[in-house]
N, C-alpha and C. Protein backbone atom coordinates (compact mmCIF):
# COMPACT_ATOMS: atom_id res chain seq x y z
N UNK A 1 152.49 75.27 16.47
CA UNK A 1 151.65 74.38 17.25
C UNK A 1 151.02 75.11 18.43
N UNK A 2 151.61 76.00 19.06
CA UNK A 2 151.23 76.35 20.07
C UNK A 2 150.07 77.71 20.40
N UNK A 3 150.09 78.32 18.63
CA UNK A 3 148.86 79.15 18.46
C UNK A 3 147.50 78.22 17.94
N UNK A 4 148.27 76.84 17.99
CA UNK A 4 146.80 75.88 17.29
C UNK A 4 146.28 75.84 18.34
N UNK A 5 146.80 75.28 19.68
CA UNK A 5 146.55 74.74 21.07
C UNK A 5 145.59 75.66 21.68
N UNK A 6 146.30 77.25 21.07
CA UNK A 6 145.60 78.38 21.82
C UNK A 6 144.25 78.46 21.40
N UNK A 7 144.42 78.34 20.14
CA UNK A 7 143.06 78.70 19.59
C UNK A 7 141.92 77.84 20.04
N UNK A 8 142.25 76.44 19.72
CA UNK A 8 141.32 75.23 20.25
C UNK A 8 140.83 75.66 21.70
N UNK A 9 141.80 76.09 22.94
CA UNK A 9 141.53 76.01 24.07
C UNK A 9 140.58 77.44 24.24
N UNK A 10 140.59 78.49 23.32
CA UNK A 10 139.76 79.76 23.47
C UNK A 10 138.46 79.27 22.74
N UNK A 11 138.53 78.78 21.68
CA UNK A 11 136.85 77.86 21.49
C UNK A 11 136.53 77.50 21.82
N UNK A 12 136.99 76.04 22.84
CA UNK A 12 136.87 75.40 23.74
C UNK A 12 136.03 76.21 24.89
N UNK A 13 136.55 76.82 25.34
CA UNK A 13 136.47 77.78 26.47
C UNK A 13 135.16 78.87 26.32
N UNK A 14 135.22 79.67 24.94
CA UNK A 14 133.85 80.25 24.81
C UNK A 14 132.97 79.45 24.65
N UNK A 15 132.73 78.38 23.98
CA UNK A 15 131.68 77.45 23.80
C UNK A 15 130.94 76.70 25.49
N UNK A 16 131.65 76.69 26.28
CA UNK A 16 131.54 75.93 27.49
C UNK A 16 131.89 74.46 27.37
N UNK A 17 132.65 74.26 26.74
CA UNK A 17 132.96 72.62 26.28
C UNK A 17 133.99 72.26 27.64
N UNK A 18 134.11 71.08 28.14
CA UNK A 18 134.92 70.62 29.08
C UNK A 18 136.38 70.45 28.33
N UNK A 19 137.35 70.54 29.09
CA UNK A 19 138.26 70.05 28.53
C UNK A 19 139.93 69.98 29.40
N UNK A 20 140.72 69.47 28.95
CA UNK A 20 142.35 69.04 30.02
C UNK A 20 143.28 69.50 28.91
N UNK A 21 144.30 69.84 29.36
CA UNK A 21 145.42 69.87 28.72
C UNK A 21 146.17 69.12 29.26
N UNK A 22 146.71 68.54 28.36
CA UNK A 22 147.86 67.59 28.98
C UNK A 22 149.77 67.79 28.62
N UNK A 23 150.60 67.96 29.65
CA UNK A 23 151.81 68.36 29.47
C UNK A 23 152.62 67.39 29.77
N UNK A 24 153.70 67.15 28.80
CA UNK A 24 154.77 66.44 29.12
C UNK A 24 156.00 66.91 30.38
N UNK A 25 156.16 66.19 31.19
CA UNK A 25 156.87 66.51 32.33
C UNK A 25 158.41 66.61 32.28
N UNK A 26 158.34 64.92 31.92
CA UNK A 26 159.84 64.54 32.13
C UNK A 26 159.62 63.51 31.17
N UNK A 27 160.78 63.25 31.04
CA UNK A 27 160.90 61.86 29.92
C UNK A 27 161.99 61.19 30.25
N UNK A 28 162.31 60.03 29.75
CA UNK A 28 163.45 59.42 30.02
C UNK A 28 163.86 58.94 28.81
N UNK A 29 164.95 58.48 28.49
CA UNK A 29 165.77 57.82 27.50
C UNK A 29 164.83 58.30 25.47
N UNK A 30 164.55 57.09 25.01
CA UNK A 30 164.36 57.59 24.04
C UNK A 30 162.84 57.29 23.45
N UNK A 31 161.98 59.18 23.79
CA UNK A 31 160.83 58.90 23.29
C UNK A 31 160.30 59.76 22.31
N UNK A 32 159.19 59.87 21.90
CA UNK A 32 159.04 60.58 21.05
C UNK A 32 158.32 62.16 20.94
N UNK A 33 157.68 61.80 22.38
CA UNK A 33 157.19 63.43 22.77
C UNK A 33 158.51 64.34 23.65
N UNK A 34 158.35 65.17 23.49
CA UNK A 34 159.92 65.58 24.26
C UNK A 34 159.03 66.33 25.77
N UNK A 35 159.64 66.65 26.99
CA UNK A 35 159.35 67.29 27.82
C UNK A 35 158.86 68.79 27.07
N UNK A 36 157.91 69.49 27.75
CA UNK A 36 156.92 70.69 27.19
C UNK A 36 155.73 70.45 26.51
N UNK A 37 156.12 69.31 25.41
CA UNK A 37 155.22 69.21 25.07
C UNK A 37 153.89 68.93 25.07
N UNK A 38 152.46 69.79 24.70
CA UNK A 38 151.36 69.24 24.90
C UNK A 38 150.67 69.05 24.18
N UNK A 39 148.96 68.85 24.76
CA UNK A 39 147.74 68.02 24.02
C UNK A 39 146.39 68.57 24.48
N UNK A 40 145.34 69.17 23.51
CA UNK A 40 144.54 69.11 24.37
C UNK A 40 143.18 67.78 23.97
N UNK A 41 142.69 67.69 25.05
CA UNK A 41 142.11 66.54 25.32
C UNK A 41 140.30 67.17 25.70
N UNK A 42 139.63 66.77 24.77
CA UNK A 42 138.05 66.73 24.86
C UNK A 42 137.20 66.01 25.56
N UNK A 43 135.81 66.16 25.76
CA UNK A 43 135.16 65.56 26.83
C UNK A 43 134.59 63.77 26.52
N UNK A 44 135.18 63.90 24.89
CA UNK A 44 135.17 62.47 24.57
C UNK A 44 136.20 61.98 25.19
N UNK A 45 137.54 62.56 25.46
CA UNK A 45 138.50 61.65 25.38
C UNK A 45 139.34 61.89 24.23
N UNK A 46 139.77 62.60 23.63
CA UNK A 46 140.33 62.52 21.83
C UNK A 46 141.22 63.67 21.99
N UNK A 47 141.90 63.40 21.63
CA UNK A 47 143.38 64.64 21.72
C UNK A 47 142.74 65.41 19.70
N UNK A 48 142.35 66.95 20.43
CA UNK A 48 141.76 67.73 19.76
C UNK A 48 143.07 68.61 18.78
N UNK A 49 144.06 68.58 19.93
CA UNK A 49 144.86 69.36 19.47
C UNK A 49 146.28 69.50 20.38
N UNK A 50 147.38 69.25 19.46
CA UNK A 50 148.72 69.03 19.97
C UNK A 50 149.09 67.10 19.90
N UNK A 51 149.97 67.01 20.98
CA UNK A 51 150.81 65.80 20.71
C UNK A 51 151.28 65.57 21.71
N UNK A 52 151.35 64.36 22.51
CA UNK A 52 152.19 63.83 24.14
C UNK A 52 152.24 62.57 23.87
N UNK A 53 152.64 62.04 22.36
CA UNK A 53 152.60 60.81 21.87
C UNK A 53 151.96 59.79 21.61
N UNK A 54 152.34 58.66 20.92
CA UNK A 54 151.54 58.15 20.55
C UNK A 54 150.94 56.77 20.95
N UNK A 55 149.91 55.63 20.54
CA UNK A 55 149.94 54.26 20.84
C UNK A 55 149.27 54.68 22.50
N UNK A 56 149.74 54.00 22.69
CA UNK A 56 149.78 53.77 24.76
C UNK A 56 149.90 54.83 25.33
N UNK A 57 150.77 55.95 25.36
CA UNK A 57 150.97 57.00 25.68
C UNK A 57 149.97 57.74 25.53
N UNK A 58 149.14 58.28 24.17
CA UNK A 58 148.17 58.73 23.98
C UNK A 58 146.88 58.26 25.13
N UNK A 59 146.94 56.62 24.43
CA UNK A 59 145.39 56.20 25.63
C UNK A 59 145.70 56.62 26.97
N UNK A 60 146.60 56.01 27.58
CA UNK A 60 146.71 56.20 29.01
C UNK A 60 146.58 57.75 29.34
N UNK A 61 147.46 58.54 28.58
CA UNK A 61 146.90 60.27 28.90
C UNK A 61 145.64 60.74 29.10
N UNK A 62 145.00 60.29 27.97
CA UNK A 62 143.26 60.90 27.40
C UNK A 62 142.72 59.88 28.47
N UNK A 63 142.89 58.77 29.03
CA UNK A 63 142.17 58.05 29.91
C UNK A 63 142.02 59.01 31.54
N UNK A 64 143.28 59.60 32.13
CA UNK A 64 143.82 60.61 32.71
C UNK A 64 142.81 61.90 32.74
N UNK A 65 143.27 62.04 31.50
CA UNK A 65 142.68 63.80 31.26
C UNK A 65 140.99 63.50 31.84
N UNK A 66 140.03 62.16 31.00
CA UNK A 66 139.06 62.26 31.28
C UNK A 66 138.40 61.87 33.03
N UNK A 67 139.12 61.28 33.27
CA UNK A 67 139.35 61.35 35.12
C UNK A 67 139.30 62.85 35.50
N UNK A 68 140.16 63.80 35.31
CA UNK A 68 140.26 65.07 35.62
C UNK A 68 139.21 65.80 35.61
N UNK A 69 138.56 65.49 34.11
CA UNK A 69 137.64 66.40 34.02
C UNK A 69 136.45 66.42 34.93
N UNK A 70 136.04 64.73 35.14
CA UNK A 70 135.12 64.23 35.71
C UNK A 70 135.02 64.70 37.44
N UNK A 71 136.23 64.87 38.16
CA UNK A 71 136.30 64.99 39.58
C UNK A 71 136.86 66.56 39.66
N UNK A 72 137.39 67.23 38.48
CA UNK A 72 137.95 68.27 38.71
C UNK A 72 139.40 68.63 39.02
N UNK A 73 140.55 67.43 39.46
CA UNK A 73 141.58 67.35 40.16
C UNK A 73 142.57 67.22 39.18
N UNK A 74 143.86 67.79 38.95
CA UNK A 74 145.25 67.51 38.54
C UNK A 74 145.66 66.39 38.47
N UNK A 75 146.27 65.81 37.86
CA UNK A 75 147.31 64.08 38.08
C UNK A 75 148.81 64.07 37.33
N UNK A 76 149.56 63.46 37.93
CA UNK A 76 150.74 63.08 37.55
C UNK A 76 150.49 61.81 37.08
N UNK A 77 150.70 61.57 35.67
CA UNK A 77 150.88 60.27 35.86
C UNK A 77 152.40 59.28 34.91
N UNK A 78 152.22 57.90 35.17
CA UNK A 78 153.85 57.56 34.91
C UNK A 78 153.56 56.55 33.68
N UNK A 79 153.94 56.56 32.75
CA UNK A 79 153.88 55.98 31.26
C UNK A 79 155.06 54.99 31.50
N UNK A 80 155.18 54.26 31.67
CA UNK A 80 156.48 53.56 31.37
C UNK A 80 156.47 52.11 30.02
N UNK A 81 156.95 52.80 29.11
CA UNK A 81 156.94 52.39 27.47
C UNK A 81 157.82 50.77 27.64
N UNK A 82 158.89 50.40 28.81
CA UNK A 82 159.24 49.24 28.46
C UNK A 82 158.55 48.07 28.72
């Protein structure tokens, strides 16, 4: 997975395409992306490549990532699945 991520983000990158990566931080109890894991995220919005879960988790990330791209700035943000 993580030479897929590479590759996407070096195309990404020569092409001039915008784009976020998104990393799993921390997790709690029982989910399905584990901490490390990532995603990268396009200027649509669409996880191009990798995984930080799915349903809700997904939207709320790619909703995130595309904030980032737009202002330029980092975010933490808090998923809470219950």
């Amino acid at each position: 997975m993580a030479k897929e991520i590479l590759d996407v983000l070096m195309d990404m990158r020569s092409k001039g395409e915008p784009y976020a990566v998104a990393t799993v931080v921390e997790t709690h109890g029982s989910v399905s992306a584990k901490t490390g894991a990532k995603a990268v995220v396009d200027r649509d919005g669409h996880v191009v490549a990798g995984w930080v879960g799915g349903g809700c988790a997904e939207s709320s990330t790619c909703e995130a990532a595309l904030g980032c791209m737009q202002d330029g700035n980092t975010t933490v943000i808090d998923i809470d699945l219950n």
